[in-house]
Protein backbone atom coordinates (compact mmCIF):
# COMPACT_ATOMS: atom_id res chain seq x y z
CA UNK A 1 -11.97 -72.18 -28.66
CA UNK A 2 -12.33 -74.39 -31.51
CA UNK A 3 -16.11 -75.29 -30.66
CA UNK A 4 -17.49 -71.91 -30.69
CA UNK A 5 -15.47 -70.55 -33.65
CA UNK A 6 -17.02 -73.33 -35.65
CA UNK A 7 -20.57 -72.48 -34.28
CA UNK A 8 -20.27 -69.28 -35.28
CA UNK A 9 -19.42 -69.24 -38.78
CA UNK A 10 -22.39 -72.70 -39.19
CA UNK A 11 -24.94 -68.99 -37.55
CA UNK A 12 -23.55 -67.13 -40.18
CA UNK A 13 -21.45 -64.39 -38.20
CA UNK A 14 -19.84 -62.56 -41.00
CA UNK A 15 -16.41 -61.17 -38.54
CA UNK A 16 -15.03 -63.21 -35.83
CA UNK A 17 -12.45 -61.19 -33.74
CA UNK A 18 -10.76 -63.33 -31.10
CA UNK A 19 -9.12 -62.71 -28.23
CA UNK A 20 -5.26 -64.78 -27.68
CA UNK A 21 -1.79 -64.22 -26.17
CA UNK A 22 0.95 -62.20 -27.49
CA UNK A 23 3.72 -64.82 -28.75
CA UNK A 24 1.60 -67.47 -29.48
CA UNK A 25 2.93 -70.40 -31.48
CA UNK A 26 2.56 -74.20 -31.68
CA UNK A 27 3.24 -75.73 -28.65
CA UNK A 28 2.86 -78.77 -26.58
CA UNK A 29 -0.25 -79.85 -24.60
CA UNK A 30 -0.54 -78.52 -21.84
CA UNK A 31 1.27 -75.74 -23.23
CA UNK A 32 -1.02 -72.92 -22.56
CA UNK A 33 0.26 -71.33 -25.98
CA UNK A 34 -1.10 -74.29 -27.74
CA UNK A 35 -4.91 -73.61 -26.23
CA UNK A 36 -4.39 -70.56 -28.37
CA UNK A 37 -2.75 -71.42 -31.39
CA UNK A 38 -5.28 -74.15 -31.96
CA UNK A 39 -8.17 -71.53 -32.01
CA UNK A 40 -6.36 -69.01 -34.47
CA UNK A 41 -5.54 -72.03 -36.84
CA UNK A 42 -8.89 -72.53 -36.68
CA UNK A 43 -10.16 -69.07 -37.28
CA UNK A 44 -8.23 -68.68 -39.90
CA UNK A 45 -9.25 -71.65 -42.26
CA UNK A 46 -13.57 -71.46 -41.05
CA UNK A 47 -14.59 -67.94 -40.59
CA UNK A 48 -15.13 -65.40 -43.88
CA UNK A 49 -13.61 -62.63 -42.10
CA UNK A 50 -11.37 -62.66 -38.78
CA UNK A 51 -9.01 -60.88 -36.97
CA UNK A 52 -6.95 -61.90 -34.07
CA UNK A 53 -6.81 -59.51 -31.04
CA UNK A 54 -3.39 -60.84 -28.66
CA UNK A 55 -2.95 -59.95 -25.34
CA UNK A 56 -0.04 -58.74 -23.46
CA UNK A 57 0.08 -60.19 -19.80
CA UNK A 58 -3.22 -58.72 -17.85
CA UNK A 59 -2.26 -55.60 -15.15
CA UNK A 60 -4.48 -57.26 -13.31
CA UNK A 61 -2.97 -60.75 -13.17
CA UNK A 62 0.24 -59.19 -11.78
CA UNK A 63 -1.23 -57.29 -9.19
CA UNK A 64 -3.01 -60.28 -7.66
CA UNK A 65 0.91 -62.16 -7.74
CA UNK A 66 2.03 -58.79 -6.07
CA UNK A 67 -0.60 -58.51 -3.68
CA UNK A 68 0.24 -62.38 -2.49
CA UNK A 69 4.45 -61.57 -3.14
CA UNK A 70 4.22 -57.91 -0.56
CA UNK A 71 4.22 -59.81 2.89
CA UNK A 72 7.25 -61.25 2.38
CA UNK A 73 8.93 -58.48 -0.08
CA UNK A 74 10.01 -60.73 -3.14
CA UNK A 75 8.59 -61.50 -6.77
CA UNK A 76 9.65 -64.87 -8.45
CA UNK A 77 9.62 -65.54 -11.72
CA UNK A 78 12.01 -67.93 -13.95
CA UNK A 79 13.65 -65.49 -15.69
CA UNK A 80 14.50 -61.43 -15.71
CA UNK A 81 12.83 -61.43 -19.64
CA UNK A 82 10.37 -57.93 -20.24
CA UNK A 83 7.02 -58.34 -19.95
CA UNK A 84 4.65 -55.94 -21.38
CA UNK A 85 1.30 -55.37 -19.07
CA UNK A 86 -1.99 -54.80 -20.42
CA UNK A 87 -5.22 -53.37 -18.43
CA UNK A 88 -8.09 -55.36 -19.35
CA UNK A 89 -10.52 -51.94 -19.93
CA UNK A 90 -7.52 -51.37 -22.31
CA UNK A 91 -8.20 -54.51 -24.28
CA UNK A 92 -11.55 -54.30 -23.88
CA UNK A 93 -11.37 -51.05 -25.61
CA UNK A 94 -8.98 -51.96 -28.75
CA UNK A 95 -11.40 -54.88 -29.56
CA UNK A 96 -14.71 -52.54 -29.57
CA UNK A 97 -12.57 -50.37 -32.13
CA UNK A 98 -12.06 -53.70 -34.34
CA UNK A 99 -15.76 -54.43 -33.62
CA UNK A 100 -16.80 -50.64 -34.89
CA UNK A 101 -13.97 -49.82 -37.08
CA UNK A 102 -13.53 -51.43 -41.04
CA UNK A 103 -10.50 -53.05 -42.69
CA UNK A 104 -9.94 -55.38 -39.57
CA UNK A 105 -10.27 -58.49 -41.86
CA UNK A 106 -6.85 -60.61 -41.67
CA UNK A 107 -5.37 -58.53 -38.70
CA UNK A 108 -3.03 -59.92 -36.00
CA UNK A 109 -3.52 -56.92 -33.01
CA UNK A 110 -1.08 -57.12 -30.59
CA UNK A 111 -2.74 -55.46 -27.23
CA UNK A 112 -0.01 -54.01 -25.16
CA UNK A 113 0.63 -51.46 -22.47
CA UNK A 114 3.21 -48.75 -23.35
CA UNK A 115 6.21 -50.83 -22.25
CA UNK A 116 7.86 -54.12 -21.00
CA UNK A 117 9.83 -54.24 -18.03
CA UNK A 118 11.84 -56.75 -16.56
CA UNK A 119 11.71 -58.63 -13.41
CA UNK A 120 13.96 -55.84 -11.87
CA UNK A 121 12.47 -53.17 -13.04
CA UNK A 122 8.76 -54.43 -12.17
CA UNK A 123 10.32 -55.14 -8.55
CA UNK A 124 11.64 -51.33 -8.15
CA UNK A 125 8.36 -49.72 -9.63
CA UNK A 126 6.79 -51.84 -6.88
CA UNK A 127 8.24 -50.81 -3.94
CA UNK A 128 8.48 -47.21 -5.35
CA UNK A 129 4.46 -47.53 -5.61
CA UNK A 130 4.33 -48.91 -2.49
CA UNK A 131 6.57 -47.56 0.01
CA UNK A 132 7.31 -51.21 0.29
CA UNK A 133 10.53 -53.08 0.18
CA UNK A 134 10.10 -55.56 -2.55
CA UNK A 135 12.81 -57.25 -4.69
CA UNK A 136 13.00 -59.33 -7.92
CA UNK A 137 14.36 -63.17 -7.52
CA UNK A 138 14.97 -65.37 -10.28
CA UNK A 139 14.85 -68.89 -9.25
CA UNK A 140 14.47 -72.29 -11.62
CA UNK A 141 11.64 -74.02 -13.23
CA UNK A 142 12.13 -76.70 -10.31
CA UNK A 143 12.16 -74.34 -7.45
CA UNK A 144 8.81 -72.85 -8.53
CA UNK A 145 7.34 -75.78 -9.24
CA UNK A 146 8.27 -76.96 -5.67
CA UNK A 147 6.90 -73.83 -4.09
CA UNK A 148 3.52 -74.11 -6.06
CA UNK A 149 3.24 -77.53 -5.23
CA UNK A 150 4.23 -76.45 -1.35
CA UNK A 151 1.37 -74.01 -1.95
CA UNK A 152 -1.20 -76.61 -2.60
CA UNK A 153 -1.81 -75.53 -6.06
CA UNK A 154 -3.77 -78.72 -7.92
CA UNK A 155 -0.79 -80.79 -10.97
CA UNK A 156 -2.94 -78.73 -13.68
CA UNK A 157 -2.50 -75.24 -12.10
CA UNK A 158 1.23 -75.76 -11.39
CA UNK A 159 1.74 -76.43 -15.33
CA UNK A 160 -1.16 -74.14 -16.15
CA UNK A 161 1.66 -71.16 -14.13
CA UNK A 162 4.34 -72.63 -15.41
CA UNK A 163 3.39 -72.38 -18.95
CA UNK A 164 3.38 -68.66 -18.33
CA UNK A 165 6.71 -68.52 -17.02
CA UNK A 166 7.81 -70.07 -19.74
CA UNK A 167 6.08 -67.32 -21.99
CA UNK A 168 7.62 -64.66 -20.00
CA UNK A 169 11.06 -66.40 -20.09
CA UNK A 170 11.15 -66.79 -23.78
CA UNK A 171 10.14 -62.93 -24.65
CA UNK A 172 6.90 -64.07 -25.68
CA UNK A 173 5.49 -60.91 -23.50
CA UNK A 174 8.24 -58.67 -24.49
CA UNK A 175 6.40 -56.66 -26.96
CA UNK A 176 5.16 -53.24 -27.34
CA UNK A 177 2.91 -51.78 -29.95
CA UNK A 178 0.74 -48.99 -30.38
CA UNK A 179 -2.18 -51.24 -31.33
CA UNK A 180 -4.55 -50.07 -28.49
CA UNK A 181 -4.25 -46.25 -29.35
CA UNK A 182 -4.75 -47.12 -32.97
CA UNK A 183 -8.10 -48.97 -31.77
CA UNK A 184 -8.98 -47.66 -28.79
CA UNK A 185 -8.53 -44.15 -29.94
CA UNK A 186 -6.52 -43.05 -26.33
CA UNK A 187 -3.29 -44.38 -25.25
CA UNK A 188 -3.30 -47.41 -23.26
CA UNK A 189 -2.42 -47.25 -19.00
CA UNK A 190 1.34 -48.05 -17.60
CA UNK A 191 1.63 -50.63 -14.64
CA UNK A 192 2.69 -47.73 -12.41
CA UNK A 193 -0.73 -46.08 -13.20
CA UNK A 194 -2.49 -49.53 -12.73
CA UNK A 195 -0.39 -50.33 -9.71
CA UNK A 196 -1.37 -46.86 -8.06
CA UNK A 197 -5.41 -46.95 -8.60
CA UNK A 198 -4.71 -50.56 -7.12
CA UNK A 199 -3.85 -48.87 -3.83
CA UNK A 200 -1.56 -51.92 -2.74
């Protein structure tokens, strides 16, 4: 964060392109937003040129909390907001364009998949995927706290997850750009195509 964006522009490094979360905004401690906003503030007033490269929620991510949600055929989250899914070789991709490409100084990228979908619609595309029955719940910041905690997650985890929720619950994930084709140079994958080469 803060440490090694200062660091680089006391070596000299001429562009620093860093990588955040869609939505991002001030926030409280432990916020997760905040461990990002912090950084881009930062950026911003230190380095000569920057640009800002924010990430939808990882494919990846999800598919872990679907691989864990399957046995038991539901997926929680606090709210039925759209949430756009990025693959990581995706965002990988968009920030090598920034990194080859020119006129990237003062950009905010926002690195998406082709399209949000809500907690329904990520539920159906699931069990279509999958051959699986698997549902969408929404349940309350208290009841998924309890069932973290019930998990054994460690205090910082269970508001580390909850952060996200709150991300997802406020639209800060409900985006959708063509940013990665722009900089990637090919269009960026759907969940359905990451959820198929995940062969749940």
């Amino acid at each position: 964060g803060h440490d090694a964006i200062q660091r680089a522009v006391d070596v000299g490094v001429g562009h620093v392109v860093f990588t955040s979360a869609l939505g991002t905004r001030a926030a409280e401690i432990p916020h997760l937003w905040q461990s990002y906003f912090v950084p881009e503030q930062t950026l911003m007033r230190l380095a000569k040129k920057w640009t800002i490269l924010r990430m939808a929620y990882y494919a990846e991510a999800f598919i872990d909390e679907v691989r864990m949600s399957l046995p038991g055929g539901v997926h929680a989250a606090t709210s039925n907001t759209p949430v756009n899914f990025v693959a990581r070789d995706d965002v990988a991709a968009a920030a090598a364009g920034i990194l080859v490409g020119e006129g990237h100084h003062g950009a905010i990228y926002q690195a998406t998949g082709p399209s949000a979908l809500d907690g329904v619609a990520r539920a159906a595309l699931v069990a279509q995927v999958t051959g699986k029955r698997f549902a969408f719940a929404a349940i309350s910041d208290a009841q998924y706290r309890e069932g973290l905690a019930a998990a054994g997650l460690p205090p910082f985890l269970v508001d580390a997850v909850l952060g996200i929720q709150d991300m997802w619950s406020v639209g800060g994930f409900d985006v959708t750009t063509g940013d990665v084709e722009r900089l990637a140079g090919r269009p960026p994958q759907s969940l359905e195509d990451a959820l198929r080469s995940a062969q749940l």
